[in-house]
C-alpha atoms as a PDB file:
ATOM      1  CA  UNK A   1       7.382 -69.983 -63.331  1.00  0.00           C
ATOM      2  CA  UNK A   2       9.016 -67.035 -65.309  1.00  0.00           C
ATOM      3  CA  UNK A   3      12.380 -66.614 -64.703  1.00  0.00           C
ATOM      4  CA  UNK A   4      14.027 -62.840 -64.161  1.00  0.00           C
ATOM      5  CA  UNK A   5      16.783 -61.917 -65.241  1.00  0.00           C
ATOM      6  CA  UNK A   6      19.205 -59.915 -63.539  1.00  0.00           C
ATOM      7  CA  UNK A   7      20.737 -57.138 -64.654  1.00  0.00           C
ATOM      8  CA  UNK A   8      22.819 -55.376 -62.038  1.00  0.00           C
ATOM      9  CA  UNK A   9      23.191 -51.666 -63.894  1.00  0.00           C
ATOM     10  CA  UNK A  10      19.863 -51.538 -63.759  1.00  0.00           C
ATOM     11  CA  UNK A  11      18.986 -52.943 -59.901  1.00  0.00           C
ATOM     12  CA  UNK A  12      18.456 -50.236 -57.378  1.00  0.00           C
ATOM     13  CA  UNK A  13      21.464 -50.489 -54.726  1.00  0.00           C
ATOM     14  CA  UNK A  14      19.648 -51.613 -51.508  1.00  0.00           C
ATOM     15  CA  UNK A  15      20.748 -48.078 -49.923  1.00  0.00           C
ATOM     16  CA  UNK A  16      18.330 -46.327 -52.409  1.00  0.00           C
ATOM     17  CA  UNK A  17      15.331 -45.164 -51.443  1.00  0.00           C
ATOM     18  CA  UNK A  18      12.525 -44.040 -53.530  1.00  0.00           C
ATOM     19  CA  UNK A  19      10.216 -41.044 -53.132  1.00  0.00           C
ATOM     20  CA  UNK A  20       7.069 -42.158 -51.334  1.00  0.00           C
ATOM     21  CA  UNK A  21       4.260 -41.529 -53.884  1.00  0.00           C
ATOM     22  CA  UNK A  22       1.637 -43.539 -51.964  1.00  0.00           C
ATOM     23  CA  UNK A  23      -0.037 -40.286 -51.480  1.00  0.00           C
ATOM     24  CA  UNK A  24      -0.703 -39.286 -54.629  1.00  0.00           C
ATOM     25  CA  UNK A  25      -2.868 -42.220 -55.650  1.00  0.00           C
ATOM     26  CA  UNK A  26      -6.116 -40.540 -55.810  1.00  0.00           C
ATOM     27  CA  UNK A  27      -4.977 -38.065 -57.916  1.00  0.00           C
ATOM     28  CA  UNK A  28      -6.557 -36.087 -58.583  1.00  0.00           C
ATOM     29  CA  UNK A  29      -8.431 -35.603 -55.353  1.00  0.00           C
ATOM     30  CA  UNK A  30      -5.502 -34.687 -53.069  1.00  0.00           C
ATOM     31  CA  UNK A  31      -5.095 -32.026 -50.507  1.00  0.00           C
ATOM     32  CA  UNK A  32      -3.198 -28.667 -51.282  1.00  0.00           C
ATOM     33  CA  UNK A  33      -0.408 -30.332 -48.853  1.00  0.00           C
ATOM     34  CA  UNK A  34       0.411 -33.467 -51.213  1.00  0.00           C
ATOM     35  CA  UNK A  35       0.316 -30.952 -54.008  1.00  0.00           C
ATOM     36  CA  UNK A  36       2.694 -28.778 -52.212  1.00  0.00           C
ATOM     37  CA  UNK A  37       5.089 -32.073 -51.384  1.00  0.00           C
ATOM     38  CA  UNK A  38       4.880 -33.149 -55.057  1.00  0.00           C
ATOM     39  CA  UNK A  39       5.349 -29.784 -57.112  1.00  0.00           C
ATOM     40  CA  UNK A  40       8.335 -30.548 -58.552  1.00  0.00           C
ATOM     41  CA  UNK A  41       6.786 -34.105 -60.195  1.00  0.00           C
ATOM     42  CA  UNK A  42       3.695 -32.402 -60.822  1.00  0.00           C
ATOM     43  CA  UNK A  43       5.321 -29.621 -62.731  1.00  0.00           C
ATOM     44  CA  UNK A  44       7.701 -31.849 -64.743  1.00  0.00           C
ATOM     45  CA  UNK A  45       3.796 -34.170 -65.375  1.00  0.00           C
ATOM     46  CA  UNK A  46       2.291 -30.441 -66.853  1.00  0.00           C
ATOM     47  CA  UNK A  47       5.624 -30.220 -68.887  1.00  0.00           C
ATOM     48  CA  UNK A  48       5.003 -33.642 -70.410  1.00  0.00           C
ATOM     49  CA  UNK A  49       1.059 -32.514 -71.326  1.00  0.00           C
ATOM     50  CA  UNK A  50       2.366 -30.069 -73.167  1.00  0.00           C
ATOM     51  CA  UNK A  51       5.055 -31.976 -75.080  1.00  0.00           C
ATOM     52  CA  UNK A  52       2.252 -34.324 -75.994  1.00  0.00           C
ATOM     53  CA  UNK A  53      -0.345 -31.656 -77.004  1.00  0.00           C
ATOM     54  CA  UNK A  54       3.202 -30.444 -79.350  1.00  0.00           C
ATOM     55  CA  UNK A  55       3.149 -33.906 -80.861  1.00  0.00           C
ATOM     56  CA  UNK A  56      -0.439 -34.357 -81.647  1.00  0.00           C
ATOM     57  CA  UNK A  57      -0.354 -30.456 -82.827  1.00  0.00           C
ATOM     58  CA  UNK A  58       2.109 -31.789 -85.464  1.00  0.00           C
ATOM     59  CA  UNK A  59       4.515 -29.152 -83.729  1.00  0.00           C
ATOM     60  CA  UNK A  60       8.864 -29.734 -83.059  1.00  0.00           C
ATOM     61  CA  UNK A  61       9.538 -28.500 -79.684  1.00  0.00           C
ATOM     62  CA  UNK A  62      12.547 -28.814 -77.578  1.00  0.00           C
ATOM     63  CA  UNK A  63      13.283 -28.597 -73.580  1.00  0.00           C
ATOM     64  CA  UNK A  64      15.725 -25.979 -73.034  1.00  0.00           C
ATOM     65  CA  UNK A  65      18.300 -25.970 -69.988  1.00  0.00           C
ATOM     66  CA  UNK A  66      16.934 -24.304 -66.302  1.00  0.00           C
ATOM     67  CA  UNK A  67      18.987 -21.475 -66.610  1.00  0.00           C
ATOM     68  CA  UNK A  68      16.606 -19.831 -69.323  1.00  0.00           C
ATOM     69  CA  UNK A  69      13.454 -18.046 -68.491  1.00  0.00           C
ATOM     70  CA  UNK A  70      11.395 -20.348 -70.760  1.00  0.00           C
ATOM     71  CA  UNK A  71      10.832 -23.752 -70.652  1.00  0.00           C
ATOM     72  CA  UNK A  72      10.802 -24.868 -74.626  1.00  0.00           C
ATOM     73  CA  UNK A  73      11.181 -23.538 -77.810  1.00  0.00           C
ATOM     74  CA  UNK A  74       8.764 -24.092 -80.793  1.00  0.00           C
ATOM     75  CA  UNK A  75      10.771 -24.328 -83.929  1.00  0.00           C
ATOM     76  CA  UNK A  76       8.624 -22.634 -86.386  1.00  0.00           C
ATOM     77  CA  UNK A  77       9.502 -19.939 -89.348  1.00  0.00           C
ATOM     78  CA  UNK A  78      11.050 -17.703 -89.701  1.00  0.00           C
ATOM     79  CA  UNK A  79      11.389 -17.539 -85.992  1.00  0.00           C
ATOM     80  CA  UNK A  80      11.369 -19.432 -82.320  1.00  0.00           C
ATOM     81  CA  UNK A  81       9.001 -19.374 -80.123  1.00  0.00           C
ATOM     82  CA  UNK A  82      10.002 -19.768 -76.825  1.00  0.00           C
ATOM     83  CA  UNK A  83       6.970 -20.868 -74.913  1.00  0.00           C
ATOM     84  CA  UNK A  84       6.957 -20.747 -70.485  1.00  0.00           C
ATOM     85  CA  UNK A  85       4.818 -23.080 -69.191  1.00  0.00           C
ATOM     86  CA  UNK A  86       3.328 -23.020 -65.886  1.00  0.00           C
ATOM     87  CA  UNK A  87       1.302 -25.617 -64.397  1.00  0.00           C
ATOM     88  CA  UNK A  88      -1.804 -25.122 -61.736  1.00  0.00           C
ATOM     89  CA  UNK A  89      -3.100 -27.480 -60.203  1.00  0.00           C
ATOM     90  CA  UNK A  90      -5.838 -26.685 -57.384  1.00  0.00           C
ATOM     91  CA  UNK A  91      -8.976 -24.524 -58.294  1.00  0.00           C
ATOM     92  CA  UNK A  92     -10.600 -21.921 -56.726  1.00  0.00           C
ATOM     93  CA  UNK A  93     -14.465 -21.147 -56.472  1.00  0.00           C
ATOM     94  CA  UNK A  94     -14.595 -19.871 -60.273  1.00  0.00           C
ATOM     95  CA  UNK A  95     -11.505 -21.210 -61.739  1.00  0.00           C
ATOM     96  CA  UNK A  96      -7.957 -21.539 -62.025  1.00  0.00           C
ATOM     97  CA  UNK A  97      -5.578 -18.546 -61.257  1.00  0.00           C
ATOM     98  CA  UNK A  98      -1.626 -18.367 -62.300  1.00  0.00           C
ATOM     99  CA  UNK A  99       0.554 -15.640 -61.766  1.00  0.00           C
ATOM    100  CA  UNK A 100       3.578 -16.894 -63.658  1.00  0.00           C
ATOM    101  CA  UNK A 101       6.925 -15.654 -61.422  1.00  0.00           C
ATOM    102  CA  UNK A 102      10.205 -16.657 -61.704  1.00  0.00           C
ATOM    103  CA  UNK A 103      12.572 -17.970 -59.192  1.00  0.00           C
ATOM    104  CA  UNK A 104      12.136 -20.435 -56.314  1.00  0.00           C
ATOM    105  CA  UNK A 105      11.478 -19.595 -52.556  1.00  0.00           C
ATOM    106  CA  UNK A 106      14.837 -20.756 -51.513  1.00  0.00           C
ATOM    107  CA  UNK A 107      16.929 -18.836 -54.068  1.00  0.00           C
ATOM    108  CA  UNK A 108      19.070 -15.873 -53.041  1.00  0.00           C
ATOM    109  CA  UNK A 109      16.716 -13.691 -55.526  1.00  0.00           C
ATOM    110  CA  UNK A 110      13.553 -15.078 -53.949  1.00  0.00           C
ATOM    111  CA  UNK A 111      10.096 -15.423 -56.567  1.00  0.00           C
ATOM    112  CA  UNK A 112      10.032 -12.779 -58.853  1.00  0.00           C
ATOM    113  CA  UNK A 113       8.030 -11.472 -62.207  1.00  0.00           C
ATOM    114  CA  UNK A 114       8.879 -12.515 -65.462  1.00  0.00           C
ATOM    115  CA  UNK A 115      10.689  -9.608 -67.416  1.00  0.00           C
ATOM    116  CA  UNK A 116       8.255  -8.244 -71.004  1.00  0.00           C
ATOM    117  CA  UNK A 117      10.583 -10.195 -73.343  1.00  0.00           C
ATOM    118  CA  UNK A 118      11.395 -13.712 -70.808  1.00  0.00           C
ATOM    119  CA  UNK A 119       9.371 -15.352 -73.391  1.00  0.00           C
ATOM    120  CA  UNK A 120       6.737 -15.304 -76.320  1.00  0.00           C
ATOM    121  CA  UNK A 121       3.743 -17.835 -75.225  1.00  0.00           C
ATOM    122  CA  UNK A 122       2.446 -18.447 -71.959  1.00  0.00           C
ATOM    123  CA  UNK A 123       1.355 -22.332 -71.941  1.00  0.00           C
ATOM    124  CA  UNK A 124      -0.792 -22.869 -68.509  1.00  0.00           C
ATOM    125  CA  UNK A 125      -1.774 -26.603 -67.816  1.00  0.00           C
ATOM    126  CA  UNK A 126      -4.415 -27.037 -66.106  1.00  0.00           C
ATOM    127  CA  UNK A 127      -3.528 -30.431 -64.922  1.00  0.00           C
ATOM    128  CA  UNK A 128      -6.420 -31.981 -63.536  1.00  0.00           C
ATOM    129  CA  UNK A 129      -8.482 -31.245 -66.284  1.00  0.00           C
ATOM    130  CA  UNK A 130      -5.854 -32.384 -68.917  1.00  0.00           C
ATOM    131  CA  UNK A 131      -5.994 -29.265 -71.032  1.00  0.00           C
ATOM    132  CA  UNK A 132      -3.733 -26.749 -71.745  1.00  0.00           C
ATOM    133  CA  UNK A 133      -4.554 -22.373 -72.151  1.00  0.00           C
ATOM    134  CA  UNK A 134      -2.319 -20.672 -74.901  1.00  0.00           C
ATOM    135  CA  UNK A 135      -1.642 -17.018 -73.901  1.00  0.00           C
ATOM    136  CA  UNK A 136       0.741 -14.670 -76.103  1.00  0.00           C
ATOM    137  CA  UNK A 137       3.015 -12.209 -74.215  1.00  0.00           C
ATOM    138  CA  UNK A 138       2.993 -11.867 -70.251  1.00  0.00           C
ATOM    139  CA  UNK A 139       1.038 -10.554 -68.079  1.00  0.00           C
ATOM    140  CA  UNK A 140       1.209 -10.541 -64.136  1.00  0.00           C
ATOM    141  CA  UNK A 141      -1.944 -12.828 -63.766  1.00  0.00           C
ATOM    142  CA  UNK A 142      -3.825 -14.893 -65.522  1.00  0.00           C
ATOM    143  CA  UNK A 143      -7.661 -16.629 -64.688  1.00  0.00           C
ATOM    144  CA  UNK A 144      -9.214 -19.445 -66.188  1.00  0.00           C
ATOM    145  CA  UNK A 145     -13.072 -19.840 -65.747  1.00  0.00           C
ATOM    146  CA  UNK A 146     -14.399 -22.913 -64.734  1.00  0.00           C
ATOM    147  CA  UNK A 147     -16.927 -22.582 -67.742  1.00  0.00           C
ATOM    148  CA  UNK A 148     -13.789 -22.163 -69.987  1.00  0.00           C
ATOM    149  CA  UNK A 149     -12.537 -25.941 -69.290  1.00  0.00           C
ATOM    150  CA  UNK A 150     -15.360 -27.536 -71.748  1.00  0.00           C
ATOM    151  CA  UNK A 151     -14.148 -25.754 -74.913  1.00  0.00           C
ATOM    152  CA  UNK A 152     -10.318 -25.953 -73.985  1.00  0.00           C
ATOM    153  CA  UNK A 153     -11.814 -29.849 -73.803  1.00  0.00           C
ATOM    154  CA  UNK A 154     -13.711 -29.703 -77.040  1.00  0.00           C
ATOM    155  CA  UNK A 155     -10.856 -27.479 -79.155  1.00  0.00           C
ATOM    156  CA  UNK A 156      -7.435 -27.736 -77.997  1.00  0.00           C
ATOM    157  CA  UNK A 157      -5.936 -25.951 -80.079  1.00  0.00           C
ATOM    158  CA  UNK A 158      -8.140 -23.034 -80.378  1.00  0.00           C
ATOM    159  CA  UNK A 159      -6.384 -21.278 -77.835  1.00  0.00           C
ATOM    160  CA  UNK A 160      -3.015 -21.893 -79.453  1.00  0.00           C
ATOM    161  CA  UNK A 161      -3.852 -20.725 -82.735  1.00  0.00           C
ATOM    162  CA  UNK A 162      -5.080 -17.621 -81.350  1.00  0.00           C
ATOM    163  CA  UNK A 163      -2.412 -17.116 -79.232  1.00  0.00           C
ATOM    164  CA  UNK A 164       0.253 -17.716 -82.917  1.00  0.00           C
ATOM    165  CA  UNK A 165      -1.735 -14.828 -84.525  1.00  0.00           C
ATOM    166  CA  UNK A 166      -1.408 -12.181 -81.580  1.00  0.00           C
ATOM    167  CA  UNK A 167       2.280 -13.142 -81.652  1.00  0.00           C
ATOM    168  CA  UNK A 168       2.118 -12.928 -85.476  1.00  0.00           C
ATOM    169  CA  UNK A 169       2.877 -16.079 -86.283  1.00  0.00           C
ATOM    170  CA  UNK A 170       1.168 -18.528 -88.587  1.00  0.00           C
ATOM    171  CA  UNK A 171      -0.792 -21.445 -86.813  1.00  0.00           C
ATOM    172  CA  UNK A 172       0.294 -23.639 -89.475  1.00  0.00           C
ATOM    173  CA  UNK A 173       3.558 -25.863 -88.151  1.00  0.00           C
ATOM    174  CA  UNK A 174       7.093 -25.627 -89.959  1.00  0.00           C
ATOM    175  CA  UNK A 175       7.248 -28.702 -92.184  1.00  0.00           C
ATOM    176  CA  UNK A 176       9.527 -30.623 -93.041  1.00  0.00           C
ATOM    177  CA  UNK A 177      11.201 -30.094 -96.541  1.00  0.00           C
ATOM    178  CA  UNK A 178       9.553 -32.789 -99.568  1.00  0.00           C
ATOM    179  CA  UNK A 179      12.874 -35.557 -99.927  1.00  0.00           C
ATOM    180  CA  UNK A 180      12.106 -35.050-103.836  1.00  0.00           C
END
């Protein structure tokens, strides 16, 4: 019989409780309510996509604090890229629909838009389908087509690269200097 071993900074007091999760187990075939419960998680899961994709892109991006109106910044030359990523999460009949906003419900300033310059590249995970839409600049509203979720699929970062050159940037990462 293995034998644990205790190590008590790293036990759970018995007072703790943990977040029930139970209902997100069929992910992704849950109802609009357990999506609503879980947004938070959900949001901070679309996050991690998108560090990923940065990592397999050959890309260096960092988390910035809450306070900021983007969520990373790309560290490419001769500038940053600060990159707001919103996540979606339920479809609609032809697609999926963001209308990135600032803000939460509860705040004194309520939801509101982005301002022109809050960031450079809109990054919109589309989290049940594991892919992620590269927009440059911000607009109030975004779609995605159903049809589009193939070739996000097929060419990941098509969208990206696209989305570098309308900024004016080159698709090419910032690498790292030769040690010779």
């Amino acid at each position: 019989m293995p034998i644990q071993l205790d190590f008590p900074g790293l036990m759970l007091p018995a007072t703790v409780s943990l977040p029930d999760t139970t209902d997100l187990r069929n992910w992704p075939d849950v109802p609009a309510a357990v999506v609503c419960r879980h947004a938070k998680a959900l949001g901070a899961a679309g996050e991690a996509l998108f560090d990923s994709q940065m990592h397999c892109f050959g890309e260096i991006a960092a988390a910035v604090p809450e306070a900021f109106p983007f969520d990373r910044i790309l560290l490419r030359a001769p500038r940053l890229v600060r990159v707001q990523i919103k996540t979606v999460i339920m479809p609609s009949d032809r697609g999926y629909t963001v209308e990135p906003r600032k803000g939460y419900r509860g705040s004194p300033q309520g939801m509101r838009p982005y301002e022109e310059d809050d960031f450079d590249l809109l990054a919109i995970v589309i989290l049940r389908e594991n892919v992620i839409r590269y927009i440059a600049g911000n607009a109030p509203r975004h779609h995605i087509p159903l049809s589009a979720i193939d070739g996000l699929r097929r060419n990941p970062r098509a969208s990206f690269d696209a989305a570098l050159s309308d900024l004016g940037a080159d698709p090419m990462p910032l690498s790292a200097p030769d040690p010779d």
